[in-house]
Protein backbone atom coordinates (compact mmCIF):
# COMPACT_ATOMS: atom_id res chain seq x y z
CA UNK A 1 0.00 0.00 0.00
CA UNK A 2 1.32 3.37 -0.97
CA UNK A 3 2.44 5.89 1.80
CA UNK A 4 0.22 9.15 1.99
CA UNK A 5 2.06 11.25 0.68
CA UNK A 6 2.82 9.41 -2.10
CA UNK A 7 -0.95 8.77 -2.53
CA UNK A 8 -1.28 12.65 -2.57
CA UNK A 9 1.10 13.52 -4.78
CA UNK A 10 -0.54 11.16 -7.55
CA UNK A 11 -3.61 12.68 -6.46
CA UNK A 12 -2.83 16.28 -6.85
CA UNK A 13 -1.34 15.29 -10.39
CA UNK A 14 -4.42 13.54 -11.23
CA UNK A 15 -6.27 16.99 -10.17
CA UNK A 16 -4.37 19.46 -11.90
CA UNK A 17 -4.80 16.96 -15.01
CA UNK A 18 -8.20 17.02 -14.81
CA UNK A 19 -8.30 21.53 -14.62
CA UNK A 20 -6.16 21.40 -17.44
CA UNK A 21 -8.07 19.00 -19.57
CA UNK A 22 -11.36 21.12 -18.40
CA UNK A 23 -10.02 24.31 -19.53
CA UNK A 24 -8.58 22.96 -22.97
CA UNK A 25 -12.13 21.81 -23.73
CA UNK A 26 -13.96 25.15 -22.68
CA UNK A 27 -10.99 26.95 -24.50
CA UNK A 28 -11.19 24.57 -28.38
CA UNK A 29 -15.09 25.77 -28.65
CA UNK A 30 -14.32 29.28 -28.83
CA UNK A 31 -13.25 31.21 -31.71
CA UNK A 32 -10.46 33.08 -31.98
CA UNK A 33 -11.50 36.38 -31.08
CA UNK A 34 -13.49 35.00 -27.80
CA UNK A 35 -9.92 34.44 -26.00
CA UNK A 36 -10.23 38.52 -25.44
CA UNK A 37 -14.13 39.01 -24.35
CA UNK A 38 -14.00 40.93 -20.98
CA UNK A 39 -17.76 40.79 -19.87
CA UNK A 40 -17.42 44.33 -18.03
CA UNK A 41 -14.68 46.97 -17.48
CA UNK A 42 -14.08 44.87 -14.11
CA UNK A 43 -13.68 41.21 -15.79
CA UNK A 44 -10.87 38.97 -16.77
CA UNK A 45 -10.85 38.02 -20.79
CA UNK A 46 -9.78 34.59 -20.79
CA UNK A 47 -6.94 35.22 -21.99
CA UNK A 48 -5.80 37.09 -19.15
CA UNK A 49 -6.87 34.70 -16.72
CA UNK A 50 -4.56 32.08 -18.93
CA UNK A 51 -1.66 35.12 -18.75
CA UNK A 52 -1.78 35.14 -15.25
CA UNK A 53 -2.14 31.66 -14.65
CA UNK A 54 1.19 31.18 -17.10
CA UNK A 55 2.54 34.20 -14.70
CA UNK A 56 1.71 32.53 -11.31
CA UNK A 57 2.87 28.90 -12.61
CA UNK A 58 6.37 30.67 -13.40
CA UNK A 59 6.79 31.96 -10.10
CA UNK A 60 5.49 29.53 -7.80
CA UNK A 61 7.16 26.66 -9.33
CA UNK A 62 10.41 27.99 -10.68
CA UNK A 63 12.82 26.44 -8.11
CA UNK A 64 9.98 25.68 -6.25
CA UNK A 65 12.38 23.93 -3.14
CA UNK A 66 14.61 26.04 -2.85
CA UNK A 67 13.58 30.02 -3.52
CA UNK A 68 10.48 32.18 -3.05
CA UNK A 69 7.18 31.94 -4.80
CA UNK A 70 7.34 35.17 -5.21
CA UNK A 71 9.91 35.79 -7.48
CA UNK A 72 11.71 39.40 -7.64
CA UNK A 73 11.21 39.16 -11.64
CA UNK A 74 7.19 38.93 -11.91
CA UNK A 75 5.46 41.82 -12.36
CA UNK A 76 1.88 40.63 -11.22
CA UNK A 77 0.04 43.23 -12.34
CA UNK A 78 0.94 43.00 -16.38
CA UNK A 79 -0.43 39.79 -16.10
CA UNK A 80 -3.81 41.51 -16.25
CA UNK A 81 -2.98 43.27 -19.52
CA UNK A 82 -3.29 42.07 -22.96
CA UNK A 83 -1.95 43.40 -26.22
CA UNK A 84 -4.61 43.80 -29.28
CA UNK A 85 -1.62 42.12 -31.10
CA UNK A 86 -2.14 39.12 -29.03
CA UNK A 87 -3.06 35.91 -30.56
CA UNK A 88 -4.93 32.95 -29.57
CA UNK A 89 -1.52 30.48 -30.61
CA UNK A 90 0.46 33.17 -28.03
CA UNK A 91 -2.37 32.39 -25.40
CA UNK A 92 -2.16 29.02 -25.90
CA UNK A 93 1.57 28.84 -25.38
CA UNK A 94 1.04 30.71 -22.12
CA UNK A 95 -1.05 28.26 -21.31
CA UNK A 96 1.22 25.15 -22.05
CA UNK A 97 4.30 26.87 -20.64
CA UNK A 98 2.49 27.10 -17.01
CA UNK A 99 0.83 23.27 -17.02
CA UNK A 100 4.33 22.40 -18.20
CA UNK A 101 6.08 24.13 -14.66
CA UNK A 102 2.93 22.60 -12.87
CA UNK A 103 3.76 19.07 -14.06
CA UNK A 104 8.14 19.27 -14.23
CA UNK A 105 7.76 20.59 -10.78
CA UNK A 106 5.30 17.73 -9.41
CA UNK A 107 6.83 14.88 -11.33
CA UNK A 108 10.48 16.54 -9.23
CA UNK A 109 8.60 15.84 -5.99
CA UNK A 110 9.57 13.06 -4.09
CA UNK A 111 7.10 11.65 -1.08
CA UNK A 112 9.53 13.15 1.45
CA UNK A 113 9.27 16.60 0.14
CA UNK A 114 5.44 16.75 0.82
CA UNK A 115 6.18 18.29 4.76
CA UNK A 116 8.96 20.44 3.48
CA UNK A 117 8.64 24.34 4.18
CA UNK A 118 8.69 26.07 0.90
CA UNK A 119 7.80 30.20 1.13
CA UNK A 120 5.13 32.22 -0.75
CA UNK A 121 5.64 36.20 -0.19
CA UNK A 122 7.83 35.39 2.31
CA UNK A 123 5.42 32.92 4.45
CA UNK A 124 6.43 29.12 5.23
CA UNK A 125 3.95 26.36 3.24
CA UNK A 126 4.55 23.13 3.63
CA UNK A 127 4.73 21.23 -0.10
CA UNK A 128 1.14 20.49 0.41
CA UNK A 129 0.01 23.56 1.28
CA UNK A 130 1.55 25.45 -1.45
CA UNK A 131 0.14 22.94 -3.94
CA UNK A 132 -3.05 22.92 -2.39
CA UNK A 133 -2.93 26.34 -2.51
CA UNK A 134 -1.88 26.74 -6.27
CA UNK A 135 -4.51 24.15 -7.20
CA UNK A 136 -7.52 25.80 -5.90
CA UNK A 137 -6.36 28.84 -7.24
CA UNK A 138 -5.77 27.56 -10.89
CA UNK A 139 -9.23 25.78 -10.11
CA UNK A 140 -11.24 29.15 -9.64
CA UNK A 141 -9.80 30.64 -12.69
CA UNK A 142 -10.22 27.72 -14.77
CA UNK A 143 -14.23 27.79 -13.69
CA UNK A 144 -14.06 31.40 -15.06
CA UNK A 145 -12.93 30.21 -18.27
CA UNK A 146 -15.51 27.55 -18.34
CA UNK A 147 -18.29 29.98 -16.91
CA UNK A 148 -16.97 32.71 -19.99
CA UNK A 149 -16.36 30.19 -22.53
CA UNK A 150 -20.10 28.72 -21.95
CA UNK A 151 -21.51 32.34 -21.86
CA UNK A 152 -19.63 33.06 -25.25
CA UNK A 153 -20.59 29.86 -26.70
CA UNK A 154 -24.84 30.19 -25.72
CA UNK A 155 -26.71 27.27 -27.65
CA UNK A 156 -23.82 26.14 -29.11
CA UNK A 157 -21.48 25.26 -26.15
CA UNK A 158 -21.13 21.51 -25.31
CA UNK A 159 -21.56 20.76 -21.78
CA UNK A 160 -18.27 19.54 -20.02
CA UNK A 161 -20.32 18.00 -17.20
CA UNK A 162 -23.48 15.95 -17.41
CA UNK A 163 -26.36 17.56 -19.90
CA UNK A 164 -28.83 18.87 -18.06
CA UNK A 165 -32.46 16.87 -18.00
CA UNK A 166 -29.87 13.74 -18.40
CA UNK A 167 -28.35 13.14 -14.52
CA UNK A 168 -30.88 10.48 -14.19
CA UNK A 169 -29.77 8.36 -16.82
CA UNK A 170 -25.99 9.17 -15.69
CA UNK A 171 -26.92 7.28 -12.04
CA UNK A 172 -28.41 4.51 -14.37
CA UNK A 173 -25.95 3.78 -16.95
CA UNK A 174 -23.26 1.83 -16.45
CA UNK A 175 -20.27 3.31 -14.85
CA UNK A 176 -18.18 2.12 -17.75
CA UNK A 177 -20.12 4.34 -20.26
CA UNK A 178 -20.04 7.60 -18.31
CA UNK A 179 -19.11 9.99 -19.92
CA UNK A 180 -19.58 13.72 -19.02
CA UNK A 181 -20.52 15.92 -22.19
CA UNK A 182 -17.20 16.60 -24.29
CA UNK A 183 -15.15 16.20 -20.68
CA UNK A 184 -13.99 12.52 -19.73
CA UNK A 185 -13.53 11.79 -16.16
């Protein structure tokens, strides 16, 4: 039987993959020019929330052992700005570069790293801490993506969950043909 914190550290991989592979679906139904929608003055386009993601990924997990989440270099608040020359393939790389210092950092940790004290801003995390931390926070951007992406999308958007009018035949069907819209679990 595995240890715990080897259990959690598959866990927390299998979590981020599944926020990643959420996001990717919300993101391939929209149309180029619906990466940059803002819904107010006060809102996020999605592809700011992916530039900051790609922003906070670099920091916190850039030496992630050994130095401070919050890195001297980052510049937090240009993470909320967007040039009109921006494209969706530039968004999309920001997006790939941050799952890609999620997952090298994870697939670094060993079991006995998950009590280590790691800082953010100068504050002491354990390992688990600071990726529970970073995963609810990629989480509640990633259900803004999802929430704009469906709002963008109307009648055309393909549910990433069960279809409404359908979770009765979901707790009916088999549990090897579940499926949840255009998401897998």
């Amino acid at each position: 039987m595995p240890d715990l914190a080897s259990h959690y550290l598959e866990e927390i991989k299998r979590q981020f993959r599944g926020h990643k592979r959420m996001g990717e679906a919300a993101m391939a139904q929209l149309e180029d020019k619906d990466f940059f929608v803002a819904l107010d003055p006060e809102s996020n386009s999605i592809a700011v929330l992916v530039k900051h993601i790609a922003g906070n990924a670099r920091s916190r997990l850039t030496d992630f052992l050994t130095s401070d989440g919050e890195k001297p270099h980052r510049f937090r608040d240009q993470e909320f700005e967007v040039s009109a020359k921006t494209t969706r393939e530039e968004v999309l790389r920001w997006w790939e570069q941050a799952w890609s210092h999620v997952f090298s950092t994870l697939d670094s940790l060993q079991p006995e790293d998950v009590q280590r004290i790691v800082t953010i801003r100068q504050e002491p995390h354990t390992v688990m801490q600071a990726l529970n931390r970073a995963l609810a926070h990629y989480a509640q951007h990633i259900g803004q993506i999802v929430f704009l992406a469906k709002h963008l999308r109307s009648a055309q958007w393909q549910t990433l969950s069960i279809p409404r009018g359908k979770s009765e035949d979901y707790k009916t069907a088999s549990p090897k043909t579940h499926t949840r819209g255009t998401y897998k679990t």
